[in-house]
C-alpha atoms as a PDB file:
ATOM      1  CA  UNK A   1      92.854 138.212 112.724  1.00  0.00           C
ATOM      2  CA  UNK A   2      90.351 135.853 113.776  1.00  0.00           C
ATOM      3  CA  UNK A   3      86.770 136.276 114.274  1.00  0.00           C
ATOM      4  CA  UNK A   4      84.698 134.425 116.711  1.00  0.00           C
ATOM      5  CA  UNK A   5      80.870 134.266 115.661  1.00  0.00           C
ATOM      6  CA  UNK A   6      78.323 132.374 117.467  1.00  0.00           C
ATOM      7  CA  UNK A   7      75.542 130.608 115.218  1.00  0.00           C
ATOM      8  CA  UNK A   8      72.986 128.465 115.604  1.00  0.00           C
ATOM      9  CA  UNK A   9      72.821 125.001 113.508  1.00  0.00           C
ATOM     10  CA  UNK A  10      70.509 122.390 114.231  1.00  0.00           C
ATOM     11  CA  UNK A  11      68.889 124.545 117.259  1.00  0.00           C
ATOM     12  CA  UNK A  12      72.558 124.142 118.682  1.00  0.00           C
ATOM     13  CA  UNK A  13      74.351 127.561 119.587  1.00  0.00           C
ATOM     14  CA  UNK A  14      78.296 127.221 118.281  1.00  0.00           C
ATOM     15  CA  UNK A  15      81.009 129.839 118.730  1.00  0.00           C
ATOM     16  CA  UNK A  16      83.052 129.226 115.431  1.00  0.00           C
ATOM     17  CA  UNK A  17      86.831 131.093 115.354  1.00  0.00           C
ATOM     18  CA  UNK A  18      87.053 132.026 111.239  1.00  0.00           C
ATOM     19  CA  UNK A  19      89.884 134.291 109.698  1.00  0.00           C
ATOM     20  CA  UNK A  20      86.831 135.542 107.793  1.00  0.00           C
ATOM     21  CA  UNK A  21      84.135 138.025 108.594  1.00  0.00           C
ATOM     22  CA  UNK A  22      81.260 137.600 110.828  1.00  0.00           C
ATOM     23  CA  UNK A  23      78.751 137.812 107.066  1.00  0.00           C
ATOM     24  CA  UNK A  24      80.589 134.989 105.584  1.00  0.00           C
ATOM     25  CA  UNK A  25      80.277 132.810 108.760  1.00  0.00           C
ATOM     26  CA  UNK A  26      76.645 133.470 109.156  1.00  0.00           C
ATOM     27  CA  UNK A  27      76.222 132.412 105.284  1.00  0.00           C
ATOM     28  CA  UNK A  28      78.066 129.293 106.079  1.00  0.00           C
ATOM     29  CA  UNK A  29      76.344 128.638 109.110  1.00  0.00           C
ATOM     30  CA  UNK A  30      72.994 129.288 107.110  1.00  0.00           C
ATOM     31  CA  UNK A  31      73.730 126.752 104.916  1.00  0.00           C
ATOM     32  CA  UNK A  32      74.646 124.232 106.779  1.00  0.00           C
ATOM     33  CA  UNK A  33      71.594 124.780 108.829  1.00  0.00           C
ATOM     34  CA  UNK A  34      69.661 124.959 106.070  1.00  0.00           C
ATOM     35  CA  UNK A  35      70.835 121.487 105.092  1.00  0.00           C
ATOM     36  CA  UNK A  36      70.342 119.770 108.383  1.00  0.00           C
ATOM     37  CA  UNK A  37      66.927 120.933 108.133  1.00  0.00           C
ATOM     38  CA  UNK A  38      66.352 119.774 104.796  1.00  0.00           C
ATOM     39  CA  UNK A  39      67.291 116.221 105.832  1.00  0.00           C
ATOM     40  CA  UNK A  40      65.512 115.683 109.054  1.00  0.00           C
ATOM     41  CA  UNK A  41      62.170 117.320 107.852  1.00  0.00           C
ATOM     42  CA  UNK A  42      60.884 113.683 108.264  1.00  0.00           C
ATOM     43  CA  UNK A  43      62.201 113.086 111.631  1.00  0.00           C
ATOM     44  CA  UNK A  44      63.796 109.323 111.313  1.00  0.00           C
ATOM     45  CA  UNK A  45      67.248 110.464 111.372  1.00  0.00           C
ATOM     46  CA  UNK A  46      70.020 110.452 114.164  1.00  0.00           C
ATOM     47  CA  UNK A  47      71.397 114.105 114.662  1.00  0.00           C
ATOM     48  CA  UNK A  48      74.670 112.105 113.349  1.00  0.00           C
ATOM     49  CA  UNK A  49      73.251 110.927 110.370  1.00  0.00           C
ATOM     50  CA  UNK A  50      71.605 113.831 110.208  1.00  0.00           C
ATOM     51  CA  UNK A  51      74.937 115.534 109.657  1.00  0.00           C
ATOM     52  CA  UNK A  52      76.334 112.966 107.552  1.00  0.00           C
ATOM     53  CA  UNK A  53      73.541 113.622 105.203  1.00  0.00           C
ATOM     54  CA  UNK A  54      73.692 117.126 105.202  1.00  0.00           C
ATOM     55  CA  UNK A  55      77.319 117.527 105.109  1.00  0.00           C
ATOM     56  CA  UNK A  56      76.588 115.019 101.597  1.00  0.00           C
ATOM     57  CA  UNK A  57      74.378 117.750 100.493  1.00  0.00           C
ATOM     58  CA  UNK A  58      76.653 120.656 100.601  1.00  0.00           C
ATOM     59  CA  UNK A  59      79.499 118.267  99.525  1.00  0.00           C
ATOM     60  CA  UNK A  60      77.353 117.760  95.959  1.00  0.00           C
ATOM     61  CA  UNK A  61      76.766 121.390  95.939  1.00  0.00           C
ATOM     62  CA  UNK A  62      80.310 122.349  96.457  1.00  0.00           C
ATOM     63  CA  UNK A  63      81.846 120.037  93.406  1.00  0.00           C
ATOM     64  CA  UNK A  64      78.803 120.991  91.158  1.00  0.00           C
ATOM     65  CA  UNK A  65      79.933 124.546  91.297  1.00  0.00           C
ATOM     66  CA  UNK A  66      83.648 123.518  91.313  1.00  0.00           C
ATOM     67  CA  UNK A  67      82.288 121.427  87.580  1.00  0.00           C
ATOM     68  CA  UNK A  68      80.827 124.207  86.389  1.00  0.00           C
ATOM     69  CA  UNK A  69      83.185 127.445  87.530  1.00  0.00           C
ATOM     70  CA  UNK A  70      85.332 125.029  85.497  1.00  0.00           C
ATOM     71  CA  UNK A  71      83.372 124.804  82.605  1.00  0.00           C
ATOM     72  CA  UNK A  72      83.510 128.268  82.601  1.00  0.00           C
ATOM     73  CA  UNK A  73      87.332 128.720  82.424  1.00  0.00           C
ATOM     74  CA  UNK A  74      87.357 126.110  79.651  1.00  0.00           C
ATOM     75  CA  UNK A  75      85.381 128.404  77.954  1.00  0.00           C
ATOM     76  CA  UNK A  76      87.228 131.499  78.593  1.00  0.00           C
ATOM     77  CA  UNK A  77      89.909 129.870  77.220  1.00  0.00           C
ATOM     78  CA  UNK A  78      88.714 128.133  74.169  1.00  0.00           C
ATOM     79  CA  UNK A  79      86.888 131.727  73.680  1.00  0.00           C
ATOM     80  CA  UNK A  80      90.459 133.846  73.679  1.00  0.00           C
ATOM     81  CA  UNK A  81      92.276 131.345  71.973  1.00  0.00           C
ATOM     82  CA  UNK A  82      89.727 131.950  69.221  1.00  0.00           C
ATOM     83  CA  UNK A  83      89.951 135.783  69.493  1.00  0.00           C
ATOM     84  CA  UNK A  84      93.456 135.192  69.100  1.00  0.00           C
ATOM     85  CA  UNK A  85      93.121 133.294  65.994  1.00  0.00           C
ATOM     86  CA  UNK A  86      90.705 135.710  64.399  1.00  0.00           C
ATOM     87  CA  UNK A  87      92.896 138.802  65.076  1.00  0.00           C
ATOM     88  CA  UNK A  88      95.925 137.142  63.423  1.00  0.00           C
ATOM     89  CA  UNK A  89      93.457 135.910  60.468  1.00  0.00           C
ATOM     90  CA  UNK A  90      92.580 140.096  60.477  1.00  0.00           C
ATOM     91  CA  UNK A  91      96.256 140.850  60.201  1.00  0.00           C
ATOM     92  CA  UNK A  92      96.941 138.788  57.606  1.00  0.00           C
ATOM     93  CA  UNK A  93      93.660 140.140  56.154  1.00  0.00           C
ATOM     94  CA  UNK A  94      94.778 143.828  56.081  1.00  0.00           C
ATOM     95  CA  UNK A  95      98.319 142.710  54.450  1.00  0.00           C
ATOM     96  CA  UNK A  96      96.654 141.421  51.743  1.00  0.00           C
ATOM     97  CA  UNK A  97      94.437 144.356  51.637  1.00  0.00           C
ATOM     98  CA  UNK A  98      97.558 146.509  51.662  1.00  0.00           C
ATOM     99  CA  UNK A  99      99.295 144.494  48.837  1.00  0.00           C
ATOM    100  CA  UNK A 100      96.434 144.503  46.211  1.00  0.00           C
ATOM    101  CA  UNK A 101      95.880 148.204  47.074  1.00  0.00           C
ATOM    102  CA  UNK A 102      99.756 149.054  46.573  1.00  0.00           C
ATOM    103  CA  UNK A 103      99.683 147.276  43.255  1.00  0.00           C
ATOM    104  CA  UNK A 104      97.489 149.463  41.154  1.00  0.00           C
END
């Protein structure tokens, strides 16, 4: 189903047609916004360049968290293939265990 939300970005009302709810457009839109504002606080900018800039900004933010959400699964991974190691080293811990106790 899609959803049409109007926002405003850059004192500019759009209607935007998502597939996701109205919240998540509004966050979007927020941030975007949010951007555009960030980069024209000085006032020399073209409303294009403006954009450009801004669209740079989230852009860098976007990869950044793409870097570190895979960081993150690195470590997952590195942390369960040592979980894995240590509950075979257990196993072969309680054999042994098993073996010197069975041979009194």
């Amino acid at each position: 189903m899609r959803n049409r939300v109007a926002v405003t970005i850059g004192g500019k009302e759009y209607t935007m047609v998502a597939a996701e709810d109205e919240v998540y457009v509004r966050r979007c839109a927020e941030l975007v916004n949010q951007q555009l504002q960030e980069v024209t606080r000085d006032g020399r900018l073209s409303q294009a360049d403006a954009a450009v800039l801004a669209a740079m900004n989230v852009a860098d933010l976007l990869l950044k968290e793409q870097e570190a959400a895979e960081n993150l699964r690195r470590q997952v991974k590195e942390n369960l293939e040592e979980a894995n190691t240590l509950k075979l080293e257990l196993s072969e811990a309680k054999r042994e265990i098993f073996k010197l106790g069975s041979k009194k």
